[in-house]
PDB file of N, CA and C in Angstrom:
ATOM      1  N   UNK A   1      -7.667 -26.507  56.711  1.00  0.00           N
ATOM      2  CA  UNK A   1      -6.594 -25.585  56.359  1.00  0.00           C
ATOM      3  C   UNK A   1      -5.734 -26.161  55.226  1.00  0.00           C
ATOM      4  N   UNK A   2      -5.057 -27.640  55.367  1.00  0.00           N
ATOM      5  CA  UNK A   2      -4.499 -27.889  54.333  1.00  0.00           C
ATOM      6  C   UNK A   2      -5.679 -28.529  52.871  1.00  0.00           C
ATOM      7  N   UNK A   3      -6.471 -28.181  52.721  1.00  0.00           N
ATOM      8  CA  UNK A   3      -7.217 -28.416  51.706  1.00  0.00           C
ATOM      9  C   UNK A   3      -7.027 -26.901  50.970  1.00  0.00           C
ATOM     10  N   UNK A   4      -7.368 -25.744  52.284  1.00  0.00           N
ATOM     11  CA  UNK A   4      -7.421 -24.525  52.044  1.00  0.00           C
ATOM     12  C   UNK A   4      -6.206 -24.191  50.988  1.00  0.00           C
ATOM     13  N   UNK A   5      -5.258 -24.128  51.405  1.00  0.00           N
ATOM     14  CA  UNK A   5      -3.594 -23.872  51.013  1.00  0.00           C
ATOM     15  C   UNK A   5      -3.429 -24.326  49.746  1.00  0.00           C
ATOM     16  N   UNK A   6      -3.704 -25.958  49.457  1.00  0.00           N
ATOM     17  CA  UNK A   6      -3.621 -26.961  47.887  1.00  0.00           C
ATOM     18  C   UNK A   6      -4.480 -26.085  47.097  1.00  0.00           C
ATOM     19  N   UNK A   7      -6.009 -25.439  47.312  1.00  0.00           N
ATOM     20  CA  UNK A   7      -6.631 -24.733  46.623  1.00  0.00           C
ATOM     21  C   UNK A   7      -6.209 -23.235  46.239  1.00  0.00           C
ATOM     22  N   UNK A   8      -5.255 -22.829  47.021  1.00  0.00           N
ATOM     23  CA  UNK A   8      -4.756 -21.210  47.006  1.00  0.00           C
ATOM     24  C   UNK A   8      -3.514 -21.523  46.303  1.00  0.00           C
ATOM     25  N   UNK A   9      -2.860 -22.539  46.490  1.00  0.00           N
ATOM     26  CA  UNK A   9      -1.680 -22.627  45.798  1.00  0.00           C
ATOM     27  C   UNK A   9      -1.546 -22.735  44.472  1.00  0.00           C
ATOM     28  N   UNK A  10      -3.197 -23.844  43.889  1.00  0.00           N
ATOM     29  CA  UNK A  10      -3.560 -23.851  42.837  1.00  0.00           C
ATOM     30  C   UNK A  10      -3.666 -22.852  41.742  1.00  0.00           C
ATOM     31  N   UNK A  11      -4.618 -22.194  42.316  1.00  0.00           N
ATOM     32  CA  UNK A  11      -4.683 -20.847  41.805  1.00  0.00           C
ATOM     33  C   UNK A  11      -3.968 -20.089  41.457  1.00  0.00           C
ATOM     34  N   UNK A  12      -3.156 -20.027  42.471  1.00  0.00           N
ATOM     35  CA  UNK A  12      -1.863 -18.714  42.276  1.00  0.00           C
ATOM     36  C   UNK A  12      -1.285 -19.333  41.045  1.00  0.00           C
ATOM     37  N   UNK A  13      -0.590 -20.325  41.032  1.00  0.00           N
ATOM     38  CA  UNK A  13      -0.283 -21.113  39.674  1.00  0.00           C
ATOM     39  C   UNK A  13      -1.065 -20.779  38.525  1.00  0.00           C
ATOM     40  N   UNK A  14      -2.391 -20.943  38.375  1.00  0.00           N
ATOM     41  CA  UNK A  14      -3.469 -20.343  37.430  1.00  0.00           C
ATOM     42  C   UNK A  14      -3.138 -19.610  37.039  1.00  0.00           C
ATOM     43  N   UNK A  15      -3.733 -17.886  38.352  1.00  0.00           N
ATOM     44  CA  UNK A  15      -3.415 -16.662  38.212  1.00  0.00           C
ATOM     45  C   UNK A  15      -2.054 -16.349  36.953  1.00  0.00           C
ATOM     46  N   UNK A  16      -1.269 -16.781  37.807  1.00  0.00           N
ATOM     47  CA  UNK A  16       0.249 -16.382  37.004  1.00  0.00           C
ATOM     48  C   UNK A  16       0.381 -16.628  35.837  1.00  0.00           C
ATOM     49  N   UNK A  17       0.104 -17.741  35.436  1.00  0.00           N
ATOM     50  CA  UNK A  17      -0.324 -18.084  34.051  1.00  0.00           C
ATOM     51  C   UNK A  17      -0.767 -17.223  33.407  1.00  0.00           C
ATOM     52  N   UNK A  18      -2.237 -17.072  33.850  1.00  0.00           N
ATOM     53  CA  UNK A  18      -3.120 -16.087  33.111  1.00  0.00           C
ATOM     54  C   UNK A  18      -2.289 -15.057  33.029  1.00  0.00           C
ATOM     55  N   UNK A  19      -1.544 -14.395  33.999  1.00  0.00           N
ATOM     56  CA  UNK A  19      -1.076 -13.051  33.765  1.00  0.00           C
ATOM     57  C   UNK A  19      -0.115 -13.280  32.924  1.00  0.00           C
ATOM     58  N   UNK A  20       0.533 -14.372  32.253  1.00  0.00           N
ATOM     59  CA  UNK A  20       1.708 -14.530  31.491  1.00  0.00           C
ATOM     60  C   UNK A  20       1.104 -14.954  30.208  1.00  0.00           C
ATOM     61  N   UNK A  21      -0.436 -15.198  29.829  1.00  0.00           N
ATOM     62  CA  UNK A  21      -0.907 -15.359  28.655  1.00  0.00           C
ATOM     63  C   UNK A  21      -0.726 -13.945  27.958  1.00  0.00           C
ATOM     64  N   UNK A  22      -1.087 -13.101  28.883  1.00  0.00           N
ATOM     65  CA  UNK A  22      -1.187 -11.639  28.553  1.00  0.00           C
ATOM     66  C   UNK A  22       0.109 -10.729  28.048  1.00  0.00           C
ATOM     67  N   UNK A  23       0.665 -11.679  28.648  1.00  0.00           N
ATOM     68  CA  UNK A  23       2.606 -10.577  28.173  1.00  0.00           C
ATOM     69  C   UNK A  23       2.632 -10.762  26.954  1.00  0.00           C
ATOM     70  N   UNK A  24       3.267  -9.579  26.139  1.00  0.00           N
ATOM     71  CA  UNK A  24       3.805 -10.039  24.609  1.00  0.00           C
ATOM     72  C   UNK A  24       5.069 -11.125  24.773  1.00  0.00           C
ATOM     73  N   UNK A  25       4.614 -11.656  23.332  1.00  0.00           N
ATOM     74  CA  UNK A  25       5.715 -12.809  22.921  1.00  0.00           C
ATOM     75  C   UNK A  25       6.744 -11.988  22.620  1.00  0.00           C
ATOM     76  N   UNK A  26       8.100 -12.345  22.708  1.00  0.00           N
ATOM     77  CA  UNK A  26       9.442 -11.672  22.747  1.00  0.00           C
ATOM     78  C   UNK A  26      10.539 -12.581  23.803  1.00  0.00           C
ATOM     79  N   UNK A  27      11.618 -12.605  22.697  1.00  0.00           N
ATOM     80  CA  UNK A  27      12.732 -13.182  23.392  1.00  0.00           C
ATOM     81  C   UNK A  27      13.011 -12.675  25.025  1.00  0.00           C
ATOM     82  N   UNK A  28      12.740 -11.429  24.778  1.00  0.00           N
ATOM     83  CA  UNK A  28      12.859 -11.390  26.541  1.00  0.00           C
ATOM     84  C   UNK A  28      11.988 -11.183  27.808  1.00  0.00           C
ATOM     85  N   UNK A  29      10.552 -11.172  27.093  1.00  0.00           N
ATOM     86  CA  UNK A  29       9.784 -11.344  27.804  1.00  0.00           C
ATOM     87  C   UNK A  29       9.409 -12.731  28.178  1.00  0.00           C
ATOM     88  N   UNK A  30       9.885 -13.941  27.236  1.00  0.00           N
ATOM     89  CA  UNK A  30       9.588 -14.626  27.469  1.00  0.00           C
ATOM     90  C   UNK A  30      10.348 -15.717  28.392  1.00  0.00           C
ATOM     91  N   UNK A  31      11.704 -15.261  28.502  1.00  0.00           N
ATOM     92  CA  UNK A  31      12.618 -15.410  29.214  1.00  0.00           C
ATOM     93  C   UNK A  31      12.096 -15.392  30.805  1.00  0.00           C
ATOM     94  N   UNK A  32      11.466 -14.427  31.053  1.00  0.00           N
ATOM     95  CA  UNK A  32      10.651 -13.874  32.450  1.00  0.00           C
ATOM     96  C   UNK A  32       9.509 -14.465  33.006  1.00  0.00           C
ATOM     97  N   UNK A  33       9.042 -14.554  31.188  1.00  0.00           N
ATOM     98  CA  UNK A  33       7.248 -15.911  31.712  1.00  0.00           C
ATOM     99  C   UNK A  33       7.705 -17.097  32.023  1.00  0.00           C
ATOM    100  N   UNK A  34       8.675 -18.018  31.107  1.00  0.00           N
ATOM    101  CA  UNK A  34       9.157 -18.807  31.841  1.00  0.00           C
ATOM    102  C   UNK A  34       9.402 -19.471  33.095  1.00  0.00           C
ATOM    103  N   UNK A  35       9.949 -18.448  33.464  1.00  0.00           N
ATOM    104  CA  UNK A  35      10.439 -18.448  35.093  1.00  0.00           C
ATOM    105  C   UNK A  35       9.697 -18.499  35.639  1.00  0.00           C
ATOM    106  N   UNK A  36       8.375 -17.520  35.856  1.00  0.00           N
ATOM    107  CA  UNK A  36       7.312 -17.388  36.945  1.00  0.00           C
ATOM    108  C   UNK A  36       6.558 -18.314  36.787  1.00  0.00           C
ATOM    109  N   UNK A  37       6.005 -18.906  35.519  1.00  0.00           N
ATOM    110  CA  UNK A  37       5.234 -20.229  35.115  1.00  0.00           C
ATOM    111  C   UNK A  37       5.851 -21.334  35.681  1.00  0.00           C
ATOM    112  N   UNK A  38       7.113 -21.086  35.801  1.00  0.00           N
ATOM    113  CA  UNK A  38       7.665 -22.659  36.447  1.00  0.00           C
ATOM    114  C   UNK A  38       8.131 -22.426  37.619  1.00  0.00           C
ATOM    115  N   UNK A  39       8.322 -21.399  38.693  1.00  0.00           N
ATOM    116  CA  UNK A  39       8.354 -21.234  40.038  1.00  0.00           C
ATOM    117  C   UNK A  39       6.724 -21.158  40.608  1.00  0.00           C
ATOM    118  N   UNK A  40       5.402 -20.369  40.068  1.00  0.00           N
ATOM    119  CA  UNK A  40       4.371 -20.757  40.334  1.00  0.00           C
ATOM    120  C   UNK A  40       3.878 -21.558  40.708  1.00  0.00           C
ATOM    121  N   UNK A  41       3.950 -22.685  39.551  1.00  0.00           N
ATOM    122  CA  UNK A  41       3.493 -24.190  39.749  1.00  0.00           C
ATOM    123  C   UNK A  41       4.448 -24.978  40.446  1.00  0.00           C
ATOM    124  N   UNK A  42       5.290 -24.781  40.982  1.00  0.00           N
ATOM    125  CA  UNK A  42       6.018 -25.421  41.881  1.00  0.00           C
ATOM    126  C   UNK A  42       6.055 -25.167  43.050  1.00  0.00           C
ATOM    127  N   UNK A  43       5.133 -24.098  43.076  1.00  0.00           N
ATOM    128  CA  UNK A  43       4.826 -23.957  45.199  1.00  0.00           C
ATOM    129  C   UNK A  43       3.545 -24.800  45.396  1.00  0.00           C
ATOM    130  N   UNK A  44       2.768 -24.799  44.321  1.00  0.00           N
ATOM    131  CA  UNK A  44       1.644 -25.977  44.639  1.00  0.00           C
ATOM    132  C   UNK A  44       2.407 -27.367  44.669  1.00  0.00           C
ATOM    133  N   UNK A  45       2.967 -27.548  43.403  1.00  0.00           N
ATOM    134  CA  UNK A  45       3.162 -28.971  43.616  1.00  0.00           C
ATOM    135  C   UNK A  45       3.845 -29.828  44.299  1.00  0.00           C
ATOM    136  N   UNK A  46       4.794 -28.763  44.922  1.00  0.00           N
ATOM    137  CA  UNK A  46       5.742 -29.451  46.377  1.00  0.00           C
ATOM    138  C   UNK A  46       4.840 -29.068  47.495  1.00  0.00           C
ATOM    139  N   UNK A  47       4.018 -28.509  47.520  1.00  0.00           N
ATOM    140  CA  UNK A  47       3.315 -28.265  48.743  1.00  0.00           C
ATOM    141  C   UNK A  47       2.266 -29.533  48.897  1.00  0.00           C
ATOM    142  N   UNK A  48       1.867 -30.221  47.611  1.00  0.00           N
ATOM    143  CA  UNK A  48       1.287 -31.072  47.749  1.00  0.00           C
ATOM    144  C   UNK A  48       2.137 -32.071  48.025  1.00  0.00           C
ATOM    145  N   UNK A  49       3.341 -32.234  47.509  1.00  0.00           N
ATOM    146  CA  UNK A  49       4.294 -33.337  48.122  1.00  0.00           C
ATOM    147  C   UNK A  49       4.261 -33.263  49.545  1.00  0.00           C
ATOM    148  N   UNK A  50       4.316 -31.945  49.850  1.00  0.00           N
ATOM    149  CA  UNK A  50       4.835 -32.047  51.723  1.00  0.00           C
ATOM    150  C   UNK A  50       3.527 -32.449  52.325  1.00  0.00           C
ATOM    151  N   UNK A  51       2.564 -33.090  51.957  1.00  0.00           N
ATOM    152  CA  UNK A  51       1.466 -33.934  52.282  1.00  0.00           C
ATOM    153  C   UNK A  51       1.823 -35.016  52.298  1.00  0.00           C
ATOM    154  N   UNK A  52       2.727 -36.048  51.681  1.00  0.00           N
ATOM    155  CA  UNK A  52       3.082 -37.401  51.530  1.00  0.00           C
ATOM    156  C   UNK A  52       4.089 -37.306  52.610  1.00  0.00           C
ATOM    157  N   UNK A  53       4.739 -36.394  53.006  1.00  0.00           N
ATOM    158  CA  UNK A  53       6.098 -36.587  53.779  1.00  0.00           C
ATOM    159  C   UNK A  53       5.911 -37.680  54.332  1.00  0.00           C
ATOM    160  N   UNK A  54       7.047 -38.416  54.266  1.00  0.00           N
ATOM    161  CA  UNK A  54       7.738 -39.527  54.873  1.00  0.00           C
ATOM    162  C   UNK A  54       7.728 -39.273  56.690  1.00  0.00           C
ATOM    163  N   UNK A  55       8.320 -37.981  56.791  1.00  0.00           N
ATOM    164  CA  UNK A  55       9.013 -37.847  58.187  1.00  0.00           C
ATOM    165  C   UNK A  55       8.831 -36.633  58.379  1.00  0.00           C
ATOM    166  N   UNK A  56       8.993 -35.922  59.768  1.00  0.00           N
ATOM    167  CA  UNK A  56       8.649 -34.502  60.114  1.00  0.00           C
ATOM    168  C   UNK A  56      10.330 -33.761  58.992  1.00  0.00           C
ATOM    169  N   UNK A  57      11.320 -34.407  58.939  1.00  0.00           N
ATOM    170  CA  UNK A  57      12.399 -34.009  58.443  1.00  0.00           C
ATOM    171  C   UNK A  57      11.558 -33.585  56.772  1.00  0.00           C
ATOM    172  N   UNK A  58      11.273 -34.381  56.569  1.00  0.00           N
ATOM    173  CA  UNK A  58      11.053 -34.701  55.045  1.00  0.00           C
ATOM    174  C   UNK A  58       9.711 -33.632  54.892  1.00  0.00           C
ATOM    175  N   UNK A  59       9.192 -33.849  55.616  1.00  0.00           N
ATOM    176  CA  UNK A  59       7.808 -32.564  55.418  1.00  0.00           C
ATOM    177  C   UNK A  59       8.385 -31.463  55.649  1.00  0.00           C
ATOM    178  N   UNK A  60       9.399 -30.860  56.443  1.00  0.00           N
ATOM    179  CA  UNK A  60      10.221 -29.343  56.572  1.00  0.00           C
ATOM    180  C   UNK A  60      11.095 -29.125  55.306  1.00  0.00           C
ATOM    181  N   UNK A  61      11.675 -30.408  54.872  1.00  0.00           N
ATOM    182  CA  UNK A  61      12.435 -30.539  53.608  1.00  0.00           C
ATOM    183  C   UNK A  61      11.548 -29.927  52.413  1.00  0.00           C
ATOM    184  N   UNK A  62      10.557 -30.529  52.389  1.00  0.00           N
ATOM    185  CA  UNK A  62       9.740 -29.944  51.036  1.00  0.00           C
ATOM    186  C   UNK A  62       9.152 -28.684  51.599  1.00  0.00           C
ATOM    187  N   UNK A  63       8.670 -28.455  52.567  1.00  0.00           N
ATOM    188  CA  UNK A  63       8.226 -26.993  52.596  1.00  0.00           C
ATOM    189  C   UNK A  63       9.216 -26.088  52.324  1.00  0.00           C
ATOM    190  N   UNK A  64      10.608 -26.039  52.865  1.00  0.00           N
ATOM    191  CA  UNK A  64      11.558 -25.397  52.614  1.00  0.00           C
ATOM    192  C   UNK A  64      11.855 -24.982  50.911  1.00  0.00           C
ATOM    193  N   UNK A  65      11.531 -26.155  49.700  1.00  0.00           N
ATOM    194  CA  UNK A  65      11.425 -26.010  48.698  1.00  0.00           C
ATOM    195  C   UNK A  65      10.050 -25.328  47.889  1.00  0.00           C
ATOM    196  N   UNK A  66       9.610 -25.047  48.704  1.00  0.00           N
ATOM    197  CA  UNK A  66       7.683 -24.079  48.494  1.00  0.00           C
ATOM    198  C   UNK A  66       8.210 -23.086  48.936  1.00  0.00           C
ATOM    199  N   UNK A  67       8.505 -22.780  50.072  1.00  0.00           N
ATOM    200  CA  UNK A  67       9.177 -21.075  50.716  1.00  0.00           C
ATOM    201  C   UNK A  67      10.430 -20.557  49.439  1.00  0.00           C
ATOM    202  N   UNK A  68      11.294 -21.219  48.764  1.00  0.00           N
ATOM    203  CA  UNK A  68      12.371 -21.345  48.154  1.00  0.00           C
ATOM    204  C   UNK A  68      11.195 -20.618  46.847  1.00  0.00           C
ATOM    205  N   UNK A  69      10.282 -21.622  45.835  1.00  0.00           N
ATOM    206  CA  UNK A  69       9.551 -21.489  44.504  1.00  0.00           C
ATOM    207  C   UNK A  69       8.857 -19.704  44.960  1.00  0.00           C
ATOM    208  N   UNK A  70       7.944 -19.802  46.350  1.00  0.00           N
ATOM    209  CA  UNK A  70       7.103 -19.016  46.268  1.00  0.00           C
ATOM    210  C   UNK A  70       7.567 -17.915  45.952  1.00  0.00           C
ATOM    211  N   UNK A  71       8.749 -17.603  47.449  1.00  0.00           N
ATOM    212  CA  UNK A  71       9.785 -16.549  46.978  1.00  0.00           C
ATOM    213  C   UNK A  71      10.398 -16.173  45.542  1.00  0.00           C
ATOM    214  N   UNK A  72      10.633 -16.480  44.939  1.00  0.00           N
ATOM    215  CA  UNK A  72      11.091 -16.439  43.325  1.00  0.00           C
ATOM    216  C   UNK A  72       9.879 -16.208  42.803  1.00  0.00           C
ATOM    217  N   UNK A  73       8.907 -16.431  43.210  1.00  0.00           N
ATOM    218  CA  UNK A  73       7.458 -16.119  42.030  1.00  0.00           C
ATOM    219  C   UNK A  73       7.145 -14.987  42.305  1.00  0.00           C
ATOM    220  N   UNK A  74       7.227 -14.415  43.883  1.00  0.00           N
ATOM    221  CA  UNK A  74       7.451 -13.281  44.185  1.00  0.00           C
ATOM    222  C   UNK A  74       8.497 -12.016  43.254  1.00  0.00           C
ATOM    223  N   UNK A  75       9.849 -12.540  43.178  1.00  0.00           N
ATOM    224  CA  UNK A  75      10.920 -11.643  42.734  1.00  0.00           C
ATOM    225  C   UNK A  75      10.413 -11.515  41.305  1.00  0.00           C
ATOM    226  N   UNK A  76       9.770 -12.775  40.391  1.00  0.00           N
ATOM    227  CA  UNK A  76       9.479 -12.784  38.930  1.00  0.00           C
ATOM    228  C   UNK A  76       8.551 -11.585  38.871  1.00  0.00           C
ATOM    229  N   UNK A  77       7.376 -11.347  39.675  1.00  0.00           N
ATOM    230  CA  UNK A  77       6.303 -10.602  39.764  1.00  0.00           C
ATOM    231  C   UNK A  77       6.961  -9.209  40.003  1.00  0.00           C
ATOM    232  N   UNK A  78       7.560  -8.870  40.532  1.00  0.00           N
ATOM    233  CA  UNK A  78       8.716  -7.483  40.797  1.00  0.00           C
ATOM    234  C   UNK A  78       9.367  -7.098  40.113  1.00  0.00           C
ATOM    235  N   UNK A  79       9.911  -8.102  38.970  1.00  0.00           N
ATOM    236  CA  UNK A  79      10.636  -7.582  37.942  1.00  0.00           C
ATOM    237  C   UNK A  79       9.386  -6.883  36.990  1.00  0.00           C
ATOM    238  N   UNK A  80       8.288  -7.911  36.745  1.00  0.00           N
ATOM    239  CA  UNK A  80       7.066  -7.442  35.808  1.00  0.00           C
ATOM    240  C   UNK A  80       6.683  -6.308  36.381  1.00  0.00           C
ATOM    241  N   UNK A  81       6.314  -5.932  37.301  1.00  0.00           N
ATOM    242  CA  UNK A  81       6.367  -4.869  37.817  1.00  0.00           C
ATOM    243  C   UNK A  81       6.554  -3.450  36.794  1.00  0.00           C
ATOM    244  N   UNK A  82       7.899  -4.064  36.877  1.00  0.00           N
ATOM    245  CA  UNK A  82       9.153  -2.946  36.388  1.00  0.00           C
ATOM    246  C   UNK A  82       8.836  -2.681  34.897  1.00  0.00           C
ATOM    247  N   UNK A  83       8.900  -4.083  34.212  1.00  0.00           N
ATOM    248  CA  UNK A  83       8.668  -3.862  32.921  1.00  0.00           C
ATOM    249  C   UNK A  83       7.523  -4.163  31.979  1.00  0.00           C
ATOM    250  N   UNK A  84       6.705  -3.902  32.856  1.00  0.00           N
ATOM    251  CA  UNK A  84       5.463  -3.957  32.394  1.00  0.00           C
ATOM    252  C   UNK A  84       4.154  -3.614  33.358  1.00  0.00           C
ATOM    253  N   UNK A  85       4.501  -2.164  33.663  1.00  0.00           N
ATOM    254  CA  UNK A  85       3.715  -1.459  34.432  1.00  0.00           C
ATOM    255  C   UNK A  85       2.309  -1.108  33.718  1.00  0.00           C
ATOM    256  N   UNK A  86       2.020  -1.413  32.801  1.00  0.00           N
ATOM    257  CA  UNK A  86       0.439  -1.447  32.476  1.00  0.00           C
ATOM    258  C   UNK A  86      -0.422  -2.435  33.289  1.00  0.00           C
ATOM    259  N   UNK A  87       0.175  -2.964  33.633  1.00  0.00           N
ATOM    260  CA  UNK A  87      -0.970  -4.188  34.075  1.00  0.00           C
ATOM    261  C   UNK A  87      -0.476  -4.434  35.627  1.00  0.00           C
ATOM    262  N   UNK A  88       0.323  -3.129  36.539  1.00  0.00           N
ATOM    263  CA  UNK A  88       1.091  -3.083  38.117  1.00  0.00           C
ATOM    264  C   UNK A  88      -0.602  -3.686  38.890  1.00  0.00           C
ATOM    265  N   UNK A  89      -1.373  -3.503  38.508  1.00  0.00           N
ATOM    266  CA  UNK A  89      -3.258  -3.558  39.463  1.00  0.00           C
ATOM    267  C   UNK A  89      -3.009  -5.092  39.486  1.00  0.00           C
ATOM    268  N   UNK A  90      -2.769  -5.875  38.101  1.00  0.00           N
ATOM    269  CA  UNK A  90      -2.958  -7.486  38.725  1.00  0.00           C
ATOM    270  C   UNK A  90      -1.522  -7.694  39.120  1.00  0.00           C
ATOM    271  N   UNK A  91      -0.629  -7.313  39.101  1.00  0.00           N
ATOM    272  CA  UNK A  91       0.680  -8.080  39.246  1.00  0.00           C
ATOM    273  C   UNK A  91       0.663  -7.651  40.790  1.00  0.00           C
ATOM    274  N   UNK A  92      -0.177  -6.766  41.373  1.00  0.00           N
ATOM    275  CA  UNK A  92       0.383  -6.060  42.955  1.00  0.00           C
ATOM    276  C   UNK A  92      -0.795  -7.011  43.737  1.00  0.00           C
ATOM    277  N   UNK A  93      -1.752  -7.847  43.032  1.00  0.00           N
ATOM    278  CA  UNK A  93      -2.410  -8.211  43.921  1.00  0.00           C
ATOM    279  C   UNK A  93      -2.339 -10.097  43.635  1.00  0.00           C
ATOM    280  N   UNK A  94      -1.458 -10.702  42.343  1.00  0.00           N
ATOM    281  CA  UNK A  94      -0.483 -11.491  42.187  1.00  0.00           C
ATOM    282  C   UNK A  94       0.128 -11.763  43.330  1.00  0.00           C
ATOM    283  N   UNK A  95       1.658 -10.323  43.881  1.00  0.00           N
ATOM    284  CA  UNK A  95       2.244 -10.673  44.590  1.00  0.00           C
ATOM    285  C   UNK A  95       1.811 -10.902  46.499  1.00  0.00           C
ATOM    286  N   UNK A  96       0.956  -9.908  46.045  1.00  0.00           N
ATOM    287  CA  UNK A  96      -0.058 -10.045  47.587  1.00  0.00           C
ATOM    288  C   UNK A  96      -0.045 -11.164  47.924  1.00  0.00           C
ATOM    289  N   UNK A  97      -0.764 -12.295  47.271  1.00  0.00           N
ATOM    290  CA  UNK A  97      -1.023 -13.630  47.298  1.00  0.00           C
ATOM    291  C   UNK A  97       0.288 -14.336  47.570  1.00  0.00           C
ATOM    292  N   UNK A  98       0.978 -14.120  46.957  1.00  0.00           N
ATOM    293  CA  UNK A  98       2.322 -15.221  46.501  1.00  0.00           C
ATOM    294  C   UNK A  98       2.833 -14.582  48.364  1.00  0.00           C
ATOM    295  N   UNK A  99       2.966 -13.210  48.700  1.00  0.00           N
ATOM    296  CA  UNK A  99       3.816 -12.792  49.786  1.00  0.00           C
ATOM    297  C   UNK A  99       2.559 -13.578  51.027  1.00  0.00           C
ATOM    298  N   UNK A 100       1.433 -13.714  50.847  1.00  0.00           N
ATOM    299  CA  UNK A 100       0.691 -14.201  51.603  1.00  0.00           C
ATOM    300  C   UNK A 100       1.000 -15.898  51.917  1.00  0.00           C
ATOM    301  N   UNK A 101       0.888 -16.553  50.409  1.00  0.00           N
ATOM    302  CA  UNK A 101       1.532 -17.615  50.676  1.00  0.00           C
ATOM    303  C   UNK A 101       2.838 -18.210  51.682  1.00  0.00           C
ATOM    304  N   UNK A 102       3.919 -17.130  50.977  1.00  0.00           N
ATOM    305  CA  UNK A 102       4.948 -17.560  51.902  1.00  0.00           C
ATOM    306  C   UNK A 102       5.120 -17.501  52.922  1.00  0.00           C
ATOM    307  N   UNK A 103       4.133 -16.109  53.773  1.00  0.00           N
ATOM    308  CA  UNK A 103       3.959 -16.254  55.374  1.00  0.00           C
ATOM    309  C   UNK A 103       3.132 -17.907  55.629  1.00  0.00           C
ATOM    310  N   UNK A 104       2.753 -17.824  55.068  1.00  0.00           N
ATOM    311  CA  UNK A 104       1.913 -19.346  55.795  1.00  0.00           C
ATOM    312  C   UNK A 104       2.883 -20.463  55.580  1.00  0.00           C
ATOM    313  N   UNK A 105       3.518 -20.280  54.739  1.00  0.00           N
ATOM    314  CA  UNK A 105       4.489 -21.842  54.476  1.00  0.00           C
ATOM    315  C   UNK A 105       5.661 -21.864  55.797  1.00  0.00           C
ATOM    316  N   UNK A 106       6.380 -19.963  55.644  1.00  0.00           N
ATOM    317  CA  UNK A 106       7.131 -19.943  57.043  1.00  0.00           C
ATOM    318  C   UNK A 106       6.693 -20.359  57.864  1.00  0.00           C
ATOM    319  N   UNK A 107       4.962 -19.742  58.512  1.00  0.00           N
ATOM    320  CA  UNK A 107       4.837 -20.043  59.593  1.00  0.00           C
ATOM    321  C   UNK A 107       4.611 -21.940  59.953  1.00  0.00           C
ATOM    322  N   UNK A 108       4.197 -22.338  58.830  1.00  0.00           N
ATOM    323  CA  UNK A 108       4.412 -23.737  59.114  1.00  0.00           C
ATOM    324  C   UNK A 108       5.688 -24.796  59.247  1.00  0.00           C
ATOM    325  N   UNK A 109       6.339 -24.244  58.404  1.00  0.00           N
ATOM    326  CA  UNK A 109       7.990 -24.302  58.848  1.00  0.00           C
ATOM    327  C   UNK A 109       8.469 -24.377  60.225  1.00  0.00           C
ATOM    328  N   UNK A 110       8.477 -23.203  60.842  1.00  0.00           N
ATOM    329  CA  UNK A 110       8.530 -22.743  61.868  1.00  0.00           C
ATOM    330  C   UNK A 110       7.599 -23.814  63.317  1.00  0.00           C
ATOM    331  N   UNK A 111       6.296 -23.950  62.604  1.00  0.00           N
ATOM    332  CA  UNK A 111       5.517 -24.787  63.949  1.00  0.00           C
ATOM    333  C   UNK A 111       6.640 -26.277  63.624  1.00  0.00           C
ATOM    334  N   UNK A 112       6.355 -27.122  62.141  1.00  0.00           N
ATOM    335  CA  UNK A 112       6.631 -27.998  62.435  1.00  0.00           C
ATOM    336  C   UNK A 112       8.427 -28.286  62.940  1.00  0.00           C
ATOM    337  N   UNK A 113       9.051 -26.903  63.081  1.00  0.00           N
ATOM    338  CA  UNK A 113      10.590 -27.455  63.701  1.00  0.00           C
ATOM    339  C   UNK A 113      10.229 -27.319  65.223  1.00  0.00           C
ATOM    340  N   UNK A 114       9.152 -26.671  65.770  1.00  0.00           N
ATOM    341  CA  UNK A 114       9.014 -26.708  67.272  1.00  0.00           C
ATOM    342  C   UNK A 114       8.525 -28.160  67.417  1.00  0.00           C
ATOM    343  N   UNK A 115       7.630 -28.427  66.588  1.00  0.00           N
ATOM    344  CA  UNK A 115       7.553 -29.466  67.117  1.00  0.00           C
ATOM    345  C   UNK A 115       7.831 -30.359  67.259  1.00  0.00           C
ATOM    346  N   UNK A 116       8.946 -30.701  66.331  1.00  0.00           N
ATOM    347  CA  UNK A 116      10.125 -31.815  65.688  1.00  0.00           C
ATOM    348  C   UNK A 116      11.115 -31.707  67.219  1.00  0.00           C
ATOM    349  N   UNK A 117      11.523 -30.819  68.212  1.00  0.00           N
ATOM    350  CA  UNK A 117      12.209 -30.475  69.226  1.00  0.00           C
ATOM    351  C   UNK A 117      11.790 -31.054  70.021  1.00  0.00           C
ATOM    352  N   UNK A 118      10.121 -30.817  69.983  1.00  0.00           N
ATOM    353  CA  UNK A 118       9.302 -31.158  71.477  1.00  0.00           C
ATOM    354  C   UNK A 118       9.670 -32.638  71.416  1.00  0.00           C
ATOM    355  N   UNK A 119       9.551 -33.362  69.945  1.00  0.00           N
ATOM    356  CA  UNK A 119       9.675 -35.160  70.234  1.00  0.00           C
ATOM    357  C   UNK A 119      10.647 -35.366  70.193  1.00  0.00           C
TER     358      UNK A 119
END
C-alpha cells in the first residue's frame, strides 16, 4: 500500500504538470500554474517524508501537511475548472485523483491517532 500511494502521489504531481504545460502563458494564468505545480508536488514529497517519521507524532505531523498540499491542489483544479473549461474532461478526473488522495491520507491520519491512544 505504501509503495502504492508514493507511486499515485507521483503521478498526480506529473499529471498536474502536464495539465499546466497545456495552459497559456499569461500573467494570470500563470499565477494559478504556479500554485498547483507547487501544492502537487508537495503531497508526494511530504508523503514520502511521513515514511522517515521519527515518531507516531511526527508521521501525523507530516501527513497533516499532505492532507493540507492535496487539498489546495484540489481548490487550484476548481478554479481551472472555472477558467478554463475547455479542457473540464482532464481537470474533473485530475481532481478525482487529488479528492481520492486526500481520503486516503485522512483515513490514515485518522488510523494512526487511534493508534497513537491505544499506546
Amino acid at each position: 500500500m505504501k509503495n502504492e500511494i508514493i507511486g499515485r502521489t507521483k503521478r498526480f504531481a506529473l499529471d498536474c504538470w502536464h495539465f499546466c504545460f497545456k495552459v497559456p502563458k499569461s500573467r494570470e494564468y500563470n499565477a494559478f500554474v504556479n500554485q498547483l505545480i507547487r501544492s502537487s508536488s508537495s503531497v508526494g514529497a511530504n508523503y514520502r517524508a511521513s515514511q522517515r517519521a521519527k515518531s507516531t507524532a511526527d508521521f501525523i505531523n507530516k501527513l497533516k501537511i499532505v492532507e493540507e498540499e492535496c487539498d489546495e491542489s484540489v481548490y487550484w483544479l476548481e478554479i481551472f475548472e472555472e477558467v478554463f473549461p475547455e479542457h473540464v474532461q482532464e481537470i474533473s478526473l485530475l481532481k478525482k485523483e487529488g479528492k481520492e488522495l486526500l481520503a486516503i491520507i485522512v483515513a490514515s491520519i485518522n488510523t494512526a491517532k487511534r493508534n497513537q491512544k491505544r499506546n
